[in-house]
Protein backbone atom coordinates (compact mmCIF):
# COMPACT_ATOMS: atom_id res chain seq x y z
CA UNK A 1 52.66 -69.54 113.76
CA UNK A 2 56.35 -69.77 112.59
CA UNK A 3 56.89 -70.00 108.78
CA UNK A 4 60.34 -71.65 107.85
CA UNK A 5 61.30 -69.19 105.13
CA UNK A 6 64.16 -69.51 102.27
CA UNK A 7 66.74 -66.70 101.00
CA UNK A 8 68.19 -66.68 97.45
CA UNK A 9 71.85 -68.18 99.60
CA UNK A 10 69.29 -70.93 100.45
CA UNK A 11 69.82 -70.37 103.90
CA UNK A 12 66.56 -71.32 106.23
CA UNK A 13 65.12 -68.01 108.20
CA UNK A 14 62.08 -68.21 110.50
CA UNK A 15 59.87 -65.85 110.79
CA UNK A 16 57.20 -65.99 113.84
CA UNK A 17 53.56 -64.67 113.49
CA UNK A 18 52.21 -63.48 116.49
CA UNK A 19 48.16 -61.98 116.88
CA UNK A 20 49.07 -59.19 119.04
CA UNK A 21 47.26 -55.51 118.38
CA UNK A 22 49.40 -54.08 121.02
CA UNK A 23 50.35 -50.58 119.36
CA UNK A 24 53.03 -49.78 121.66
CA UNK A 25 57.16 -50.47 122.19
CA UNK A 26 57.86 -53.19 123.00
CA UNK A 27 61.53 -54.93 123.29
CA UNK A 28 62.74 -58.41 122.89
CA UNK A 29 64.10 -60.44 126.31
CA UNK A 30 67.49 -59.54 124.83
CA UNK A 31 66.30 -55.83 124.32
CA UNK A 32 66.57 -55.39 120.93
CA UNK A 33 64.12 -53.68 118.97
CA UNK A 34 60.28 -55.79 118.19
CA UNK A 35 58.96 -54.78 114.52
CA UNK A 36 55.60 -55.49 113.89
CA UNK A 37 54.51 -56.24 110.37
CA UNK A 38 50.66 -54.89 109.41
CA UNK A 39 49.50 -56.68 106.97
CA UNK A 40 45.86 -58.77 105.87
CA UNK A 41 44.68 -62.05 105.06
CA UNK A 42 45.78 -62.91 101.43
CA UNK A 43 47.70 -60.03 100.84
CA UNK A 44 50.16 -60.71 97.83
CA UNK A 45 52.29 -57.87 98.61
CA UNK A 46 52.08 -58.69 102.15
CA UNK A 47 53.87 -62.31 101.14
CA UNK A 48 56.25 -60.69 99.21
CA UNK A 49 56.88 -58.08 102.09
CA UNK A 50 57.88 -60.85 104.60
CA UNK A 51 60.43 -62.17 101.95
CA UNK A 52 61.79 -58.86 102.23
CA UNK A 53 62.30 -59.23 105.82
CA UNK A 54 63.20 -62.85 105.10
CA UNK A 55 66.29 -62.16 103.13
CA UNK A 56 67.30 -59.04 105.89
CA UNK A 57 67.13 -61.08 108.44
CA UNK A 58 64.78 -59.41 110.44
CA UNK A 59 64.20 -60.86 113.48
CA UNK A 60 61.47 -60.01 116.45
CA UNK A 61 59.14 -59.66 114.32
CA UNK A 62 55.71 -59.85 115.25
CA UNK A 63 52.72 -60.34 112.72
CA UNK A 64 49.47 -58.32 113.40
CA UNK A 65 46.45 -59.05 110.84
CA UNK A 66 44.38 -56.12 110.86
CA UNK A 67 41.54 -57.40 109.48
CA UNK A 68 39.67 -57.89 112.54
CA UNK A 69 40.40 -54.75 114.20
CA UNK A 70 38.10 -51.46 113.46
CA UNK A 71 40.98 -49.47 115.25
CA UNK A 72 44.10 -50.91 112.85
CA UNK A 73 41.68 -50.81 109.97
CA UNK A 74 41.10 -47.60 109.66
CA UNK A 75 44.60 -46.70 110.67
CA UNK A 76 46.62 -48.97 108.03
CA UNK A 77 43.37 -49.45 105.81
CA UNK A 78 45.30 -49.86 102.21
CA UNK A 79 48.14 -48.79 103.59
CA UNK A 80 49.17 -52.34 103.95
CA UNK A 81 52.15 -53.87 104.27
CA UNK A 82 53.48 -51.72 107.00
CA UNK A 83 56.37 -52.02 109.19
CA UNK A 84 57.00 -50.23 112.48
CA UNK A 85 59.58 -50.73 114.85
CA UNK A 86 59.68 -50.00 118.68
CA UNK A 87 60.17 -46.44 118.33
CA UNK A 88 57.29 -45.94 116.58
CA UNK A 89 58.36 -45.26 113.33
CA UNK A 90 56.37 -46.72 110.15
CA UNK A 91 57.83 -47.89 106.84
CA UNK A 92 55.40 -48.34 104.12
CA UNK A 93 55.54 -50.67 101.45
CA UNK A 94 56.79 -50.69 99.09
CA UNK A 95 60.90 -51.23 100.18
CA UNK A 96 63.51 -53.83 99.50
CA UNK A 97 66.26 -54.42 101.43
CA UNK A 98 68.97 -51.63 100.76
CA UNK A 99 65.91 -49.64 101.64
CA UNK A 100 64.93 -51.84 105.27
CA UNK A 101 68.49 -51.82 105.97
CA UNK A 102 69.03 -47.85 105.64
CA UNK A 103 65.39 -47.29 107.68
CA UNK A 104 66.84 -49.48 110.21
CA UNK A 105 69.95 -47.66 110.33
């Protein structure tokens, strides 16, 4: 799924959803850094962070719903939103973007 996404400078942004549970690093063909956004069906907080993401311009990012998965359940559970790049590091919700932007380094 790709969601067509607006910042406040009106500017468009894409964002692509992906179903992938992989758990591991993984890079982009140009071999940047993937993050991978937890997150659940109907999540409000969830919505608000991909806007977050949205107005970083954060891109690789790949969407993993972990409602479906026993494994990603009980590892995120209400942990949700959670972003984790290829390293393996986690940021939990909630952040804004001074805050994505320093994690990101």
């Amino acid at each position: 799924m790709i969601a067509k996404l607006r910042v406040s400078d009106g500017a468009p942004f894409y964002a692509v959803a992906g179903a992938s549970h992989d758990c591991g690093a993984t890079f982009s063909k140009a071999g940047g850094p993937v993050f991978t956004l937890y997150q659940r069906d109907d999540c409000h907080l969830c919505d608000q962070a991909l806007a977050v993401l949205a107005q970083a311009r954060v891109g690789d990012l790949d969407s993993v719903f972990i409602d479906d998965d026993a494994a990603l359940e009980a590892r995120y559970g209400l942990r949700v939103p959670v972003l984790r790049d290829a390293q393996g590091r986690e940021l939990d919700w909630p952040f804004d973007v001074a805050a994505l932007r320093a994690w990101m380094g």
